[in-house]
PDBML (XML) file of the C-alpha atoms, coordinates in Angstrom:
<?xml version="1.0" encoding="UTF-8" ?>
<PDBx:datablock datablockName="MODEL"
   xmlns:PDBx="http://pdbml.pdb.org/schema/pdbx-v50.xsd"
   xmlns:xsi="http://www.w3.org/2001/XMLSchema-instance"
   xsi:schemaLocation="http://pdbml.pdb.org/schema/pdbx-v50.xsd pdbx-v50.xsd">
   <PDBx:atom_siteCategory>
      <PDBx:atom_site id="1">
         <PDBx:B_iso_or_equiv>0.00</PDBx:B_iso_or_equiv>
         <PDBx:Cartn_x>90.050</PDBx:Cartn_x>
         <PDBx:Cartn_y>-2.788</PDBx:Cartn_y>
         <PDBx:Cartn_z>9.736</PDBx:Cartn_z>
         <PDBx:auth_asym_id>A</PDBx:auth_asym_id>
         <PDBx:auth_atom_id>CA</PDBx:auth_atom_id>
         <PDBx:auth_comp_id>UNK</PDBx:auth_comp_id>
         <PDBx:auth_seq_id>1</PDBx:auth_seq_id>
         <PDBx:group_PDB>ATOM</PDBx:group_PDB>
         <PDBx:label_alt_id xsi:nil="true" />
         <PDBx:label_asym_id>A</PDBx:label_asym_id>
         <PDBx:label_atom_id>CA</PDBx:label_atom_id>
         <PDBx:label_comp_id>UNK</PDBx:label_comp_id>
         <PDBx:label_entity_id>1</PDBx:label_entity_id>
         <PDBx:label_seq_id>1</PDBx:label_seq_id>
         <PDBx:occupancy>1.00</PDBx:occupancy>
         <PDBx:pdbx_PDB_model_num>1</PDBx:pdbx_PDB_model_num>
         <PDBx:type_symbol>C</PDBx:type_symbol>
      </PDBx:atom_site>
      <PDBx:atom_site id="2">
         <PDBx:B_iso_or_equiv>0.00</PDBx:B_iso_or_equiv>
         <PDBx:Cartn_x>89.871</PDBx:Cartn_x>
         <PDBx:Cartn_y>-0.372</PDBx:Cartn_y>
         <PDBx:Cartn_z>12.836</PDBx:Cartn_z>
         <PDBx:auth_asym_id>A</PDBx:auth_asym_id>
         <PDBx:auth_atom_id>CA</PDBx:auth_atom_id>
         <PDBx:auth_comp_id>UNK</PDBx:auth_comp_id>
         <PDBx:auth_seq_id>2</PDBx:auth_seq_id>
         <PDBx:group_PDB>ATOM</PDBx:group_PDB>
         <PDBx:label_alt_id xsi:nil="true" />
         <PDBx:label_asym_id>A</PDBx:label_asym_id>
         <PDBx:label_atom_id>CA</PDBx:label_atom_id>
         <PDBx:label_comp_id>UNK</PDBx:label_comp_id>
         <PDBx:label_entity_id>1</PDBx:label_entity_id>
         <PDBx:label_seq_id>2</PDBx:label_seq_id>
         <PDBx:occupancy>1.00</PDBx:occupancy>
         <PDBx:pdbx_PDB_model_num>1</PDBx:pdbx_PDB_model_num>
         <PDBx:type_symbol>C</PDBx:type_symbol>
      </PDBx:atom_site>
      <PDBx:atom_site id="3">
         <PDBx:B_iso_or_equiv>0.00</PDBx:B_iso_or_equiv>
         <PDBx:Cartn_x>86.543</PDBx:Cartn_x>
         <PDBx:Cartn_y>1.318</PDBx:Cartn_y>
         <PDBx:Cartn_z>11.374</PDBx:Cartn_z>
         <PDBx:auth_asym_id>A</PDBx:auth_asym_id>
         <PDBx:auth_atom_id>CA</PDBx:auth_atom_id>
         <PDBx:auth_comp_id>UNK</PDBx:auth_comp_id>
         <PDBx:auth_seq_id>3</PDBx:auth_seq_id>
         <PDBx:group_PDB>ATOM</PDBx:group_PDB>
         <PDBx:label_alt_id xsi:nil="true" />
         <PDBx:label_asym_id>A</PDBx:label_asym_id>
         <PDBx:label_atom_id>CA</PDBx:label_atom_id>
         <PDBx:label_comp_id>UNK</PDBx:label_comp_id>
         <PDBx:label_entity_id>1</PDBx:label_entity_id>
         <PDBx:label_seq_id>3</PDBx:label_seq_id>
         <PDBx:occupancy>1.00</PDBx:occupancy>
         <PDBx:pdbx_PDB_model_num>1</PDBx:pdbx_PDB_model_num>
         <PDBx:type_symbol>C</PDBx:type_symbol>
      </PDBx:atom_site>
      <PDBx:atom_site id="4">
         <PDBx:B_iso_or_equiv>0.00</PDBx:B_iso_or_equiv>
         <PDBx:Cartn_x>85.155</PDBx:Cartn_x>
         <PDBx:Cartn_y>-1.897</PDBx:Cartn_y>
         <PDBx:Cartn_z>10.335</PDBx:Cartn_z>
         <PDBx:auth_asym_id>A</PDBx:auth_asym_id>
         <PDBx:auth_atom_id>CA</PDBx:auth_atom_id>
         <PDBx:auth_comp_id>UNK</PDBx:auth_comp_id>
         <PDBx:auth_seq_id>4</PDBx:auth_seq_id>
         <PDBx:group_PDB>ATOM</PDBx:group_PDB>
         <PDBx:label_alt_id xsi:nil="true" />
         <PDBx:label_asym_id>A</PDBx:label_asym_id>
         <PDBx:label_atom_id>CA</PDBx:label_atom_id>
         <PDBx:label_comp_id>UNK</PDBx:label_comp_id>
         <PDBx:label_entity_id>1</PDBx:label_entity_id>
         <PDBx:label_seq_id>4</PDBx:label_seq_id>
         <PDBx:occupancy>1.00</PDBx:occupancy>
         <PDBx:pdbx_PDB_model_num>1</PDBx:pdbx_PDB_model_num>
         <PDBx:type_symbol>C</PDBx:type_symbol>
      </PDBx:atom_site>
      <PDBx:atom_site id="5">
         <PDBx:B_iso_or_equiv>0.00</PDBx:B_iso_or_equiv>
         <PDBx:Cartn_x>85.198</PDBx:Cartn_x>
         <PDBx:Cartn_y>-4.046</PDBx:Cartn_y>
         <PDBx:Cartn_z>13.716</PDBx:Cartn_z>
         <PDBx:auth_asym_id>A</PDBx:auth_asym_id>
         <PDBx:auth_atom_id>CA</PDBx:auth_atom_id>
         <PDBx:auth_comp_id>UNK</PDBx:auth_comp_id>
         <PDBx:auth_seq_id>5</PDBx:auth_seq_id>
         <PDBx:group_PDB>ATOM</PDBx:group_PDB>
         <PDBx:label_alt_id xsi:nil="true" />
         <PDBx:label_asym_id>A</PDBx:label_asym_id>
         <PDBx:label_atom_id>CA</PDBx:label_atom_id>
         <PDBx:label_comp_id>UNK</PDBx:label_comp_id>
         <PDBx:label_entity_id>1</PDBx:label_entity_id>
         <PDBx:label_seq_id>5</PDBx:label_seq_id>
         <PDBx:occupancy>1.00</PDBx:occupancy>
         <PDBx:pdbx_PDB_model_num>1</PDBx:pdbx_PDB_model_num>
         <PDBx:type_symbol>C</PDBx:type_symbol>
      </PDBx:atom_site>
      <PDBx:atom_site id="6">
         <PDBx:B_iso_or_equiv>0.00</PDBx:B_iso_or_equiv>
         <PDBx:Cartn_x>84.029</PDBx:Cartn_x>
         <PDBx:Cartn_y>-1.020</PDBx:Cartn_y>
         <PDBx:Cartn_z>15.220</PDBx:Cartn_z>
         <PDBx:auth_asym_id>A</PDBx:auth_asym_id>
         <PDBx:auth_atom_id>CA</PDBx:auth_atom_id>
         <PDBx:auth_comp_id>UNK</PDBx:auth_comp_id>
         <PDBx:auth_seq_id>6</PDBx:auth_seq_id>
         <PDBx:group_PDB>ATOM</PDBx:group_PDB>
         <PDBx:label_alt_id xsi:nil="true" />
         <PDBx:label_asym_id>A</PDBx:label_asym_id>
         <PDBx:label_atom_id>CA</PDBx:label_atom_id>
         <PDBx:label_comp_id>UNK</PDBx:label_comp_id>
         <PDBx:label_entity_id>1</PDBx:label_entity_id>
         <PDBx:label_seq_id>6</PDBx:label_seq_id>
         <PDBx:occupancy>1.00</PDBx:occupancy>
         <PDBx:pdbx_PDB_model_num>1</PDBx:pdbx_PDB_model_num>
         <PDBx:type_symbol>C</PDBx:type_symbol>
      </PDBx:atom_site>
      <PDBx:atom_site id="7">
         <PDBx:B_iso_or_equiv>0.00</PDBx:B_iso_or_equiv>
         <PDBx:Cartn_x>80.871</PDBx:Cartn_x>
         <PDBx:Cartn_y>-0.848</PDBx:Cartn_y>
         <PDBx:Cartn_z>12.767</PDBx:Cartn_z>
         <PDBx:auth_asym_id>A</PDBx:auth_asym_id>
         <PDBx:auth_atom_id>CA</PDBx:auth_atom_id>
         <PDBx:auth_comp_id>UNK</PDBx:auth_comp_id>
         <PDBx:auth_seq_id>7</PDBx:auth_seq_id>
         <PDBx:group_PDB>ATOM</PDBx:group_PDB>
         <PDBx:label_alt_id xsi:nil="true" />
         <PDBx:label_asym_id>A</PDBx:label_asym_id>
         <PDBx:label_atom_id>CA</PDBx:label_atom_id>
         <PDBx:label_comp_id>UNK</PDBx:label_comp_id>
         <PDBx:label_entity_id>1</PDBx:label_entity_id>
         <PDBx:label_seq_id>7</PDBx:label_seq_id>
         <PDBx:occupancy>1.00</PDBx:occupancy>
         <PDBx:pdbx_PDB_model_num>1</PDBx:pdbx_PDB_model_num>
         <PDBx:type_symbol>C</PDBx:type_symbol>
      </PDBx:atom_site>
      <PDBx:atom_site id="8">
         <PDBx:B_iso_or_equiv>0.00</PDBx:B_iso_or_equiv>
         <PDBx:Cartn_x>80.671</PDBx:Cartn_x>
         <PDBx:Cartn_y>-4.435</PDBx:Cartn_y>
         <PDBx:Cartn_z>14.011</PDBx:Cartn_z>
         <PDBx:auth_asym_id>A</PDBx:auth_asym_id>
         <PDBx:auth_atom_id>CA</PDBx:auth_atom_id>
         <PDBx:auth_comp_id>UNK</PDBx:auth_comp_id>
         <PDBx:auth_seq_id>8</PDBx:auth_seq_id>
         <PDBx:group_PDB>ATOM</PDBx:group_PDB>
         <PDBx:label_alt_id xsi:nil="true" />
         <PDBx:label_asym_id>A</PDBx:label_asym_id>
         <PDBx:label_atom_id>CA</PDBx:label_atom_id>
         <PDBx:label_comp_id>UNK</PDBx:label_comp_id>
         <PDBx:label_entity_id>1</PDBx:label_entity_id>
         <PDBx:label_seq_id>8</PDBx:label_seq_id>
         <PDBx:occupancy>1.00</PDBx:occupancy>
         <PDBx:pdbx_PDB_model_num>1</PDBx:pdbx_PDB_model_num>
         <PDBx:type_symbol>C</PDBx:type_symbol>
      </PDBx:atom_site>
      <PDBx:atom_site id="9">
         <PDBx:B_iso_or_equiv>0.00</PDBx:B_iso_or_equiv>
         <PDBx:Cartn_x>80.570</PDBx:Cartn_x>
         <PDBx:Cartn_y>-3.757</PDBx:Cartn_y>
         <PDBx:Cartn_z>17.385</PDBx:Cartn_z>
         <PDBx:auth_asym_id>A</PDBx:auth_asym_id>
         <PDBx:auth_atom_id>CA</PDBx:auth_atom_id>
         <PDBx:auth_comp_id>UNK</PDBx:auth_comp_id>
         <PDBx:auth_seq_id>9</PDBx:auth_seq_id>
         <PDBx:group_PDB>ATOM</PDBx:group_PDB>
         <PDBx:label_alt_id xsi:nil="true" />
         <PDBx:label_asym_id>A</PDBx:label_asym_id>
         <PDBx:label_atom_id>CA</PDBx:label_atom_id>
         <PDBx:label_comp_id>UNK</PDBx:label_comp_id>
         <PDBx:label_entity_id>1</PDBx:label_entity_id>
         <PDBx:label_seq_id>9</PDBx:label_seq_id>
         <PDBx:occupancy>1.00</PDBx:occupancy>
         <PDBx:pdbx_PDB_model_num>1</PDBx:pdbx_PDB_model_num>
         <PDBx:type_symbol>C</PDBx:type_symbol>
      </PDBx:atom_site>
      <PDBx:atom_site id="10">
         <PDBx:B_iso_or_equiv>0.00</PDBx:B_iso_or_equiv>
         <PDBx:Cartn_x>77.889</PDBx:Cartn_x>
         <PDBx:Cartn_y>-1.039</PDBx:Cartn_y>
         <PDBx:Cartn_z>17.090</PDBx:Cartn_z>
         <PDBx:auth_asym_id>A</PDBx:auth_asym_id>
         <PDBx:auth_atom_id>CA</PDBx:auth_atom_id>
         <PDBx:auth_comp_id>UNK</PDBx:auth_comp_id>
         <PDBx:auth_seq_id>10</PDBx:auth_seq_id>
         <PDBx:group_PDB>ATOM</PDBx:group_PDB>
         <PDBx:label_alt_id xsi:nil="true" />
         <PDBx:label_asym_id>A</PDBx:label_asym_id>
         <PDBx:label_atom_id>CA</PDBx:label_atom_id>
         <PDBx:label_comp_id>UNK</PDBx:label_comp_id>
         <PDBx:label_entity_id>1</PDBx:label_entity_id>
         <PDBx:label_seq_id>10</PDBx:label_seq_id>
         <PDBx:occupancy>1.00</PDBx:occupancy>
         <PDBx:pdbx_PDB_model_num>1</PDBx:pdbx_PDB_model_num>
         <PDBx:type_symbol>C</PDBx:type_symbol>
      </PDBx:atom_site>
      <PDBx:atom_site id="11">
         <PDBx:B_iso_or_equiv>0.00</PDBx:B_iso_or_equiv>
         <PDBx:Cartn_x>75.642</PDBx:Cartn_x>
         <PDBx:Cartn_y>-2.788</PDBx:Cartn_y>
         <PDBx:Cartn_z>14.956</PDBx:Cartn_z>
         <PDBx:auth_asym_id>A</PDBx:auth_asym_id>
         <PDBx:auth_atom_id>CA</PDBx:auth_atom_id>
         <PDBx:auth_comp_id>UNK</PDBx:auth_comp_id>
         <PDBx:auth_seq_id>11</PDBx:auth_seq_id>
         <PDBx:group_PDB>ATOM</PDBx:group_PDB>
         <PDBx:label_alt_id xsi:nil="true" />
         <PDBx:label_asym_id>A</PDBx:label_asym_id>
         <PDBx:label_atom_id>CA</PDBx:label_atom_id>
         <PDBx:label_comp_id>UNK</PDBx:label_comp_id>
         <PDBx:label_entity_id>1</PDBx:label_entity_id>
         <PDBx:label_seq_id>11</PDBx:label_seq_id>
         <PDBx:occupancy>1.00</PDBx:occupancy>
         <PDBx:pdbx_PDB_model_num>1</PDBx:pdbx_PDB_model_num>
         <PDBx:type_symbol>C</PDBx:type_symbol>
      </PDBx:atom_site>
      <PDBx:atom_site id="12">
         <PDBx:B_iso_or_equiv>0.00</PDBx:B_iso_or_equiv>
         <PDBx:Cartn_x>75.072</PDBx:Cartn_x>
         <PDBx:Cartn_y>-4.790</PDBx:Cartn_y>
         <PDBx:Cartn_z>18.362</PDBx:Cartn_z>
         <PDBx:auth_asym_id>A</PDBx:auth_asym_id>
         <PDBx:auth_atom_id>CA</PDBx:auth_atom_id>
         <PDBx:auth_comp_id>UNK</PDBx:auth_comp_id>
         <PDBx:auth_seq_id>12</PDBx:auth_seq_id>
         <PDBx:group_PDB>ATOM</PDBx:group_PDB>
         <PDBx:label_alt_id xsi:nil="true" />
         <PDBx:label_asym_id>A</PDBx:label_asym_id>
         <PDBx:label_atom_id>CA</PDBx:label_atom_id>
         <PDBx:label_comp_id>UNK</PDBx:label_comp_id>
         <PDBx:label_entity_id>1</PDBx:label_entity_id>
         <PDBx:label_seq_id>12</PDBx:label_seq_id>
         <PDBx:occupancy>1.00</PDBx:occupancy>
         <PDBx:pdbx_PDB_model_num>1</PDBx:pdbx_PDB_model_num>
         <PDBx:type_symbol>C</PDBx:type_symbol>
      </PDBx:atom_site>
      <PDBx:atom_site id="13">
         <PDBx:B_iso_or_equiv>0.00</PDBx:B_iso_or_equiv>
         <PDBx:Cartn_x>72.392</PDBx:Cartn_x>
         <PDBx:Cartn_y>-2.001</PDBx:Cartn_y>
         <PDBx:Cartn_z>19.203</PDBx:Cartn_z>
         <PDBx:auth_asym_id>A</PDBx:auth_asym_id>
         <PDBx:auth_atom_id>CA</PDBx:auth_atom_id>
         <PDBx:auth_comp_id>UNK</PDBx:auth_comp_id>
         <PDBx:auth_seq_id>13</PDBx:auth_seq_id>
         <PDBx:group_PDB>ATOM</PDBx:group_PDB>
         <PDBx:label_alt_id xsi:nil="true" />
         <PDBx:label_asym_id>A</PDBx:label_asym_id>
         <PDBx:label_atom_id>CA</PDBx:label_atom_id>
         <PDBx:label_comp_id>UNK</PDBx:label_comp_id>
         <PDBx:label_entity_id>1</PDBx:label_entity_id>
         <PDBx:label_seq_id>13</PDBx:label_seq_id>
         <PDBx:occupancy>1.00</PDBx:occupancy>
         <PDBx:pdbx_PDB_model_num>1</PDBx:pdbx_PDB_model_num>
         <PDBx:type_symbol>C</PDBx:type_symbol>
      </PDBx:atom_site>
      <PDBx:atom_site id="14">
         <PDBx:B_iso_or_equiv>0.00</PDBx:B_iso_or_equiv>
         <PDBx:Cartn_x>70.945</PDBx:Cartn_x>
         <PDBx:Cartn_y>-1.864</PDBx:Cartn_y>
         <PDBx:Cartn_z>15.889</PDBx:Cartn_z>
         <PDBx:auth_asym_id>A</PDBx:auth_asym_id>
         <PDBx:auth_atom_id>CA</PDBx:auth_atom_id>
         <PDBx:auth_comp_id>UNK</PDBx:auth_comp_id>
         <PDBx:auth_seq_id>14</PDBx:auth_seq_id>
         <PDBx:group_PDB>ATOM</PDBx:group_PDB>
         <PDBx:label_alt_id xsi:nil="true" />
         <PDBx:label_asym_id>A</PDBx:label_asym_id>
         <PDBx:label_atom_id>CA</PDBx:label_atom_id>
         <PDBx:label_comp_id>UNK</PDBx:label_comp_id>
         <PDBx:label_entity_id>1</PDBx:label_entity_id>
         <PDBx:label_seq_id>14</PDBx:label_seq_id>
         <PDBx:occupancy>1.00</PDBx:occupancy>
         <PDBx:pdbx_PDB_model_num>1</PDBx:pdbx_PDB_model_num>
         <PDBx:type_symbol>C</PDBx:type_symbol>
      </PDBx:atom_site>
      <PDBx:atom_site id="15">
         <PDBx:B_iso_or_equiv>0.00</PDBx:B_iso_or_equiv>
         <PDBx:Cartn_x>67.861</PDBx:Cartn_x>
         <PDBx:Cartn_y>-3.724</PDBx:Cartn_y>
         <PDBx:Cartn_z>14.229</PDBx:Cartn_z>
         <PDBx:auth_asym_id>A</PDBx:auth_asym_id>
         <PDBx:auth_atom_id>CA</PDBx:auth_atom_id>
         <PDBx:auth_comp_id>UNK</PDBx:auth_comp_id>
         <PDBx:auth_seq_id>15</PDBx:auth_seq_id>
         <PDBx:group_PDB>ATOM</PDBx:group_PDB>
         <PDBx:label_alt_id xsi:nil="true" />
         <PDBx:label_asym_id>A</PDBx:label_asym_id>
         <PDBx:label_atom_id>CA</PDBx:label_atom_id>
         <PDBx:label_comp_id>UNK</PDBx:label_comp_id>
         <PDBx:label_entity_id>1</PDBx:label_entity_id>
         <PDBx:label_seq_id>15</PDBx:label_seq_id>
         <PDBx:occupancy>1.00</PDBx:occupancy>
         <PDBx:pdbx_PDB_model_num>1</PDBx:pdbx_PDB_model_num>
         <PDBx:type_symbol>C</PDBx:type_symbol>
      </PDBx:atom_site>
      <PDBx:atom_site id="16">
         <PDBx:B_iso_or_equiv>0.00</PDBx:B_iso_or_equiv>
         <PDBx:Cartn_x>70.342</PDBx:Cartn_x>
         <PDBx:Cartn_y>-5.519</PDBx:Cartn_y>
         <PDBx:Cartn_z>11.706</PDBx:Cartn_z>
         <PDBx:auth_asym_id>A</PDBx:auth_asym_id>
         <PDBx:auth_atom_id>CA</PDBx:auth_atom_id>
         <PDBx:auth_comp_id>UNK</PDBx:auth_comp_id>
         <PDBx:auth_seq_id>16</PDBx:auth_seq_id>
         <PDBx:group_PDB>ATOM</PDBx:group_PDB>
         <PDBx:label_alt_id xsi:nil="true" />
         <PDBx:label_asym_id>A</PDBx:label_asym_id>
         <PDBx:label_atom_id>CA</PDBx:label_atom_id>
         <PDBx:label_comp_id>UNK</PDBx:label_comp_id>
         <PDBx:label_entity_id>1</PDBx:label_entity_id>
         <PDBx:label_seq_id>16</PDBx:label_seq_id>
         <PDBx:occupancy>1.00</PDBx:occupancy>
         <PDBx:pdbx_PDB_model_num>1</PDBx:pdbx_PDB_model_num>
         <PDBx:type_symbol>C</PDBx:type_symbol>
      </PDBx:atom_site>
      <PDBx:atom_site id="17">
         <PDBx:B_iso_or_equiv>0.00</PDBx:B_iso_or_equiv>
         <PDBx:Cartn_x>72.888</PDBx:Cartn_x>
         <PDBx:Cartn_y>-6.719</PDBx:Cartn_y>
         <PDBx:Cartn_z>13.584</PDBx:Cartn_z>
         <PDBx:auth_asym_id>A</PDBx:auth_asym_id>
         <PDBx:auth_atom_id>CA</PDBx:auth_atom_id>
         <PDBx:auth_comp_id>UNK</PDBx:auth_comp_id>
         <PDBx:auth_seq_id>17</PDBx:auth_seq_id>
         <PDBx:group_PDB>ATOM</PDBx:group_PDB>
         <PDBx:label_alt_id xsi:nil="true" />
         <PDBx:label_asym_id>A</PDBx:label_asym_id>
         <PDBx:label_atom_id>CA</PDBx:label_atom_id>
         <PDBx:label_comp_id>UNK</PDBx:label_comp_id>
         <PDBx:label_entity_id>1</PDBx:label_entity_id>
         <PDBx:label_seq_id>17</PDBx:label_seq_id>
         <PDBx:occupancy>1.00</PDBx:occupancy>
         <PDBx:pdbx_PDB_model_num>1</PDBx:pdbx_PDB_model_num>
         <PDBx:type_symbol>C</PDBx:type_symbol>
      </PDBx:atom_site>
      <PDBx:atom_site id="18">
         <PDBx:B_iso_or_equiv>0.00</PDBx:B_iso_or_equiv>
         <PDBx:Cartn_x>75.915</PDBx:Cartn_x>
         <PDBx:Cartn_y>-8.166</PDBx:Cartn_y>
         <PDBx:Cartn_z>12.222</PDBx:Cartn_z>
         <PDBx:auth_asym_id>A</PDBx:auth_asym_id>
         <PDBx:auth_atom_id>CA</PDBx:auth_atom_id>
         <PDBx:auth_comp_id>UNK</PDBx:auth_comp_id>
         <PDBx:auth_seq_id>18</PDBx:auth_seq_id>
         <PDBx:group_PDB>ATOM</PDBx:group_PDB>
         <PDBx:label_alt_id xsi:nil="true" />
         <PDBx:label_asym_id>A</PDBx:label_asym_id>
         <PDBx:label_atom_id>CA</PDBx:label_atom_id>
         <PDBx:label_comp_id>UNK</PDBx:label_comp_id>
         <PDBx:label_entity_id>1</PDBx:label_entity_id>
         <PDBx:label_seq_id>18</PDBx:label_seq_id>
         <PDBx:occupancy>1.00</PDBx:occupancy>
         <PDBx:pdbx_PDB_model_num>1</PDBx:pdbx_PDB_model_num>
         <PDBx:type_symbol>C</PDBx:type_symbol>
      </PDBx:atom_site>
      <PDBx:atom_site id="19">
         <PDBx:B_iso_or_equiv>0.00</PDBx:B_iso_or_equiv>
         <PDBx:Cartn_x>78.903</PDBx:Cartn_x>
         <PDBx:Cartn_y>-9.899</PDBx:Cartn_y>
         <PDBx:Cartn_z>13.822</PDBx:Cartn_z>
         <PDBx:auth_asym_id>A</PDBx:auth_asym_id>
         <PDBx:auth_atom_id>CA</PDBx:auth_atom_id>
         <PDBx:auth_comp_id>UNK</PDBx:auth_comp_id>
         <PDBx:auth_seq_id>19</PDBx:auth_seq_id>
         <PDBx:group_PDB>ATOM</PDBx:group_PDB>
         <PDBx:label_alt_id xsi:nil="true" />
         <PDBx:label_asym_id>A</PDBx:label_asym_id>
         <PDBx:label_atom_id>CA</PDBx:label_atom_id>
         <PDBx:label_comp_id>UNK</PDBx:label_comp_id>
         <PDBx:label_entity_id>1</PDBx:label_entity_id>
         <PDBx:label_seq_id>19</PDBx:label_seq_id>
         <PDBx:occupancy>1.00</PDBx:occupancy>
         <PDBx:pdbx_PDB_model_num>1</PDBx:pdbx_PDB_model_num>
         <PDBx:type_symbol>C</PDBx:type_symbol>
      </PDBx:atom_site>
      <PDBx:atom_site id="20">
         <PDBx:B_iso_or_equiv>0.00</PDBx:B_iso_or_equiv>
         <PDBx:Cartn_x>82.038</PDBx:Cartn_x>
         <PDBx:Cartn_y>-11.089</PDBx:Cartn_y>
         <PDBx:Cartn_z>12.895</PDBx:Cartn_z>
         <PDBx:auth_asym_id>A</PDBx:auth_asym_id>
         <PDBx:auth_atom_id>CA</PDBx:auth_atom_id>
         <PDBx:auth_comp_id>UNK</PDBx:auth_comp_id>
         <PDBx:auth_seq_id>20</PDBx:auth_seq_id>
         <PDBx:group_PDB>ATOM</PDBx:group_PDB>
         <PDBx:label_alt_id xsi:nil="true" />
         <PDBx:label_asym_id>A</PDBx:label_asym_id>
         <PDBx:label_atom_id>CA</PDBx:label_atom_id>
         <PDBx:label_comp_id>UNK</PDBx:label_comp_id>
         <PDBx:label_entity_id>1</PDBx:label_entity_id>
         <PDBx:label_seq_id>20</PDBx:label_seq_id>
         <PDBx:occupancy>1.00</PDBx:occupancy>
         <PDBx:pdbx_PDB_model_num>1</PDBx:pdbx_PDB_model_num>
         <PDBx:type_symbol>C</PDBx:type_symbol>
      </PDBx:atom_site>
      <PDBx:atom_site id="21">
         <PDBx:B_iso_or_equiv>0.00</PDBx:B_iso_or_equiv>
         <PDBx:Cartn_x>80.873</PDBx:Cartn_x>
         <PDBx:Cartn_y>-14.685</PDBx:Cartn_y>
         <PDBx:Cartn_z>12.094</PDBx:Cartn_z>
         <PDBx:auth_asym_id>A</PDBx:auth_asym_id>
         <PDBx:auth_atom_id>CA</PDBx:auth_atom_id>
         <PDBx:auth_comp_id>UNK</PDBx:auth_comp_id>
         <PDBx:auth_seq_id>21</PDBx:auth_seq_id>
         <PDBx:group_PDB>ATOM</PDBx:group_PDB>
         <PDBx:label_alt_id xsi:nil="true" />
         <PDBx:label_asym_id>A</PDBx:label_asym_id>
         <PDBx:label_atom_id>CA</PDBx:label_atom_id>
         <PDBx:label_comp_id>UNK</PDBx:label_comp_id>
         <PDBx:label_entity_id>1</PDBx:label_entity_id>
         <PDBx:label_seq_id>21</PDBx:label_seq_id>
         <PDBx:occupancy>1.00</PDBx:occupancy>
         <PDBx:pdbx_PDB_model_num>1</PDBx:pdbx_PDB_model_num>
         <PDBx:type_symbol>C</PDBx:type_symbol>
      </PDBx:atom_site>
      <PDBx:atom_site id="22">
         <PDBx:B_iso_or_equiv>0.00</PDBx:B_iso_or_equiv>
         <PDBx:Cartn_x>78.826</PDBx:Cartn_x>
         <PDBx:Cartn_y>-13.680</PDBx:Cartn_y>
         <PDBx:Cartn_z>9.082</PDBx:Cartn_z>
         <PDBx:auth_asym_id>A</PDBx:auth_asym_id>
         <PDBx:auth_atom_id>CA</PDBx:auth_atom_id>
         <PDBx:auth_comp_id>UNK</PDBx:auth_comp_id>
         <PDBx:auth_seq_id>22</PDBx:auth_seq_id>
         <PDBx:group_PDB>ATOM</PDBx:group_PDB>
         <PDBx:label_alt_id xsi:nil="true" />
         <PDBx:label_asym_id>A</PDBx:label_asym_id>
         <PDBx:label_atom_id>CA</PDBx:label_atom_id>
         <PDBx:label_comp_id>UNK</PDBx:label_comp_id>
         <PDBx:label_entity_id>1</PDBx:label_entity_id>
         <PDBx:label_seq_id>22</PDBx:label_seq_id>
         <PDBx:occupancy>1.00</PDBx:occupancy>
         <PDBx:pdbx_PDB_model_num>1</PDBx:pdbx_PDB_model_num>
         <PDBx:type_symbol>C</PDBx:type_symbol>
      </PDBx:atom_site>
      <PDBx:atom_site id="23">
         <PDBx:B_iso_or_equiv>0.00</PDBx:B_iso_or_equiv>
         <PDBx:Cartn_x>80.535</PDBx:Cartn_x>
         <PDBx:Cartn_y>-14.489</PDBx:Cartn_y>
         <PDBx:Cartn_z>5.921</PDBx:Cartn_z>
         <PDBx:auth_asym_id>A</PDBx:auth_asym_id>
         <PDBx:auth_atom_id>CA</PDBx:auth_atom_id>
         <PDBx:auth_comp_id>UNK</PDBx:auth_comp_id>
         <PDBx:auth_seq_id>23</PDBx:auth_seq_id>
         <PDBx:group_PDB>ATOM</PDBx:group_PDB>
         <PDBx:label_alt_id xsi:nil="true" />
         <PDBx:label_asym_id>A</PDBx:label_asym_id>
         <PDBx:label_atom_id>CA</PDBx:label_atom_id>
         <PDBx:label_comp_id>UNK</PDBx:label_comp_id>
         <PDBx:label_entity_id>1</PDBx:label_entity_id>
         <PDBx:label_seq_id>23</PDBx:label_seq_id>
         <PDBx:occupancy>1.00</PDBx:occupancy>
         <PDBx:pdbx_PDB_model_num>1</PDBx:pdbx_PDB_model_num>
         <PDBx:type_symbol>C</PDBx:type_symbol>
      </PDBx:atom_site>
      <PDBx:atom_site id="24">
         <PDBx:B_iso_or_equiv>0.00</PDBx:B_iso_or_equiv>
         <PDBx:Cartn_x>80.412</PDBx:Cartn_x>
         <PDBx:Cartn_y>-11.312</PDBx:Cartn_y>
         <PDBx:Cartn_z>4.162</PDBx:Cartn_z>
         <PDBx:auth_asym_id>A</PDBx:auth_asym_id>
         <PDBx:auth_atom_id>CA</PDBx:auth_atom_id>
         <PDBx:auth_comp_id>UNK</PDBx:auth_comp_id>
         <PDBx:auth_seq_id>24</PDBx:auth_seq_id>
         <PDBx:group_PDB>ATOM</PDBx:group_PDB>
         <PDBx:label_alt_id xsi:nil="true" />
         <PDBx:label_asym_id>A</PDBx:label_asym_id>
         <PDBx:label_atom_id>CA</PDBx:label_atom_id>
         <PDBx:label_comp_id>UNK</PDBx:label_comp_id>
         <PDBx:label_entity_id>1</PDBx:label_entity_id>
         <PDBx:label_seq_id>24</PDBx:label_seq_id>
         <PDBx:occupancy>1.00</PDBx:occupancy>
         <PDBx:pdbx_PDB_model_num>1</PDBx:pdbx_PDB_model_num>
         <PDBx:type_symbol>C</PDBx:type_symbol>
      </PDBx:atom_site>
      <PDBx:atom_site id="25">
         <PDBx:B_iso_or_equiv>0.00</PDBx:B_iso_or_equiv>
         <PDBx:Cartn_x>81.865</PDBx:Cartn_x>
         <PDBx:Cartn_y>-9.942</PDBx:Cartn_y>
         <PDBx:Cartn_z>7.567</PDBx:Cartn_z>
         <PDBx:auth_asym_id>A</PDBx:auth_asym_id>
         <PDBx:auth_atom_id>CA</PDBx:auth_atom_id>
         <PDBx:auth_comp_id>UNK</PDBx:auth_comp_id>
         <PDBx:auth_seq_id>25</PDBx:auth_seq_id>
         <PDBx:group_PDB>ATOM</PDBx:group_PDB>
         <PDBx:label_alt_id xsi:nil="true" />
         <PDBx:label_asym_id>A</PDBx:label_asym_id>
         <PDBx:label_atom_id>CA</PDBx:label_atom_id>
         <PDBx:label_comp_id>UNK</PDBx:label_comp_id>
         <PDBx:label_entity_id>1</PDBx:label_entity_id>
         <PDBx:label_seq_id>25</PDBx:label_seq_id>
         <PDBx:occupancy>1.00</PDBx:occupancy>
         <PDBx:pdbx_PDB_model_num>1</PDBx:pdbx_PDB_model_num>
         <PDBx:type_symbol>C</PDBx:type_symbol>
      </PDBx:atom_site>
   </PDBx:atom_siteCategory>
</PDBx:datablock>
């Protein structure tokens, strides 16, 4: 869980960004 929000949080700066809202998320 720890690893994974933080994967969210850094895909901020990256071309496909994610965020907790998406469904597979």
């Amino acid at each position: 869980l720890l690893l994974g929000g933080w994967l969210v949080q850094l895909s901020d700066d990256r071309r496909d960004a994610y965020s907790f809202g998406d469904g597979w998320v």
